[in-house]
Protein backbone atom coordinates (compact mmCIF):
# COMPACT_ATOMS: atom_id res chain seq x y z
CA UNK A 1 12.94 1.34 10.84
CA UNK A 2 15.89 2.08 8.12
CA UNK A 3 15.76 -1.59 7.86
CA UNK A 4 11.99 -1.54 6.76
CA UNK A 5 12.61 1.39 4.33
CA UNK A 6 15.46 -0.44 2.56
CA UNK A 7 13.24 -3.49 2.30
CA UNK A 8 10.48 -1.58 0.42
CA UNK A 9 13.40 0.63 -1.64
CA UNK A 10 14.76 -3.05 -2.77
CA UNK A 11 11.10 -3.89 -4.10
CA UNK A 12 10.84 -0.73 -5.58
CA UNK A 13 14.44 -1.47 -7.68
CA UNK A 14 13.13 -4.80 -7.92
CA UNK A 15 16.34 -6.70 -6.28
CA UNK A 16 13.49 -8.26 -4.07
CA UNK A 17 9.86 -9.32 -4.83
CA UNK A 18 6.68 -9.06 -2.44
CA UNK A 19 7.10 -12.55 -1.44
CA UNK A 20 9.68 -11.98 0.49
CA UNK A 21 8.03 -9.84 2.66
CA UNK A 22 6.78 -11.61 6.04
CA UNK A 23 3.08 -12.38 6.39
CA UNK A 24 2.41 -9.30 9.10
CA UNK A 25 -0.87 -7.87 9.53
CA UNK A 26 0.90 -5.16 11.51
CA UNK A 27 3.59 -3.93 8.69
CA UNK A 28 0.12 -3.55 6.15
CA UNK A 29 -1.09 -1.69 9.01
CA UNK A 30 1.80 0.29 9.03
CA UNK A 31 2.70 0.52 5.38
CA UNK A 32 -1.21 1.47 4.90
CA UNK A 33 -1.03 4.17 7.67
CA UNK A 34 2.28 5.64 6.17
CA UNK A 35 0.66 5.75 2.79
CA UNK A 36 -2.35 7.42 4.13
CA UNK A 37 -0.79 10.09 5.48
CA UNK A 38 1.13 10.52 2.61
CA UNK A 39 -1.76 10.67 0.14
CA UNK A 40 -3.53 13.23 2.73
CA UNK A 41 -0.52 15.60 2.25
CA UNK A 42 -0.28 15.30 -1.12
CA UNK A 43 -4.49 15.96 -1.82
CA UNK A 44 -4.66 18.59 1.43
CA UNK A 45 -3.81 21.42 -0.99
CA UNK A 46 -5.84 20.52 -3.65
CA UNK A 47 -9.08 19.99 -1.47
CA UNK A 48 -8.15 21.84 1.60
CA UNK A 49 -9.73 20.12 4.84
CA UNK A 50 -13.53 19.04 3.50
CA UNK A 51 -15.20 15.63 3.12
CA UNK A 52 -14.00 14.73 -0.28
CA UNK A 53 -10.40 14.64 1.33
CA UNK A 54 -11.13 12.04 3.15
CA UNK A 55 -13.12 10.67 -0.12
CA UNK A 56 -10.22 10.74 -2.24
CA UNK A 57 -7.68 9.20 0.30
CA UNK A 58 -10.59 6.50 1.07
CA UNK A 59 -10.46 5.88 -2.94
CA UNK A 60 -7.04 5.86 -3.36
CA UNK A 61 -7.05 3.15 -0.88
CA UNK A 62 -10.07 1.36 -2.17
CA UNK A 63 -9.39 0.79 -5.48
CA UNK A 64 -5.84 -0.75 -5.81
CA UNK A 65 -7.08 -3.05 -2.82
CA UNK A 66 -9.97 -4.16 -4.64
CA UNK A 67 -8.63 -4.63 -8.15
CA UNK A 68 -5.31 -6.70 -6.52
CA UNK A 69 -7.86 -8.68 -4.80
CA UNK A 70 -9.62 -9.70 -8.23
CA UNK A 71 -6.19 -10.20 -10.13
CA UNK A 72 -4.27 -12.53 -7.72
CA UNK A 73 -8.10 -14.71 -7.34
CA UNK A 74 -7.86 -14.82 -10.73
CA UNK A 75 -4.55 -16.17 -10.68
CA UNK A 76 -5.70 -18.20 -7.91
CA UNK A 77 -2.85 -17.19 -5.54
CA UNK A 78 -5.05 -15.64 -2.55
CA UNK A 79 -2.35 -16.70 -0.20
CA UNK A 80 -0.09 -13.61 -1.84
CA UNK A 81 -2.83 -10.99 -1.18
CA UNK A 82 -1.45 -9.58 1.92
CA UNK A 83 2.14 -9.46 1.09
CA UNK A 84 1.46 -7.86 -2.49
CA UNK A 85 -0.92 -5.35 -0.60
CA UNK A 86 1.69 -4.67 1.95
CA UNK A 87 4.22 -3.51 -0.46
CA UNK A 88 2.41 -1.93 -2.94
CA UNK A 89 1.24 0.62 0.66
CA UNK A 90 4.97 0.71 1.17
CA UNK A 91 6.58 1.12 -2.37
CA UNK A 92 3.97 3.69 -2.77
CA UNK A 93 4.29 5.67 0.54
């Protein structure tokens, strides 16, 4: 696990670049989860426990997806999307 945090902390001081993470559909999963959880705490005391929580957290998720979607297809890269996605959800968490 410490090994997974250093990974993302290395991206984050840019020492390493997304393309070095592996091609994992479970470390998104897990890098997505971690920074959903995250983004709960951080909106739970603005908008308590209602529905536009789970709204903003469902944005916040949305919206970087989407928009790095259109900018590596652009770039025609597609074969980057999950690693970029991966640790952005990790940097981020």
């Amino acid at each position: 696990m410490l090994a997974i945090i250093d990974f993302f902390l290395q991206i984050t001081l840019r020492r390493r670049g997304p393309e070095d993470l592996p091609d994992s559909r479970f470390l998104l999963l897990a890098a997505a989860l971690c920074y959903t959880i995250v983004q709960m705490f951080l909106a739970l005391p603005i908008y308590s426990l209602s529905v536009m929580l789970f709204r903003s957290v469902l944005i916040d998720i949305g919206l970087p997806s989407l928009s790095m979607s259109g900018l590596i297809s652009i770039r025609w890269h597609v074969s980057w999307y999950w690693t970029t996605l991966t640790s952005d959800f990790g940097t981020s968490a």
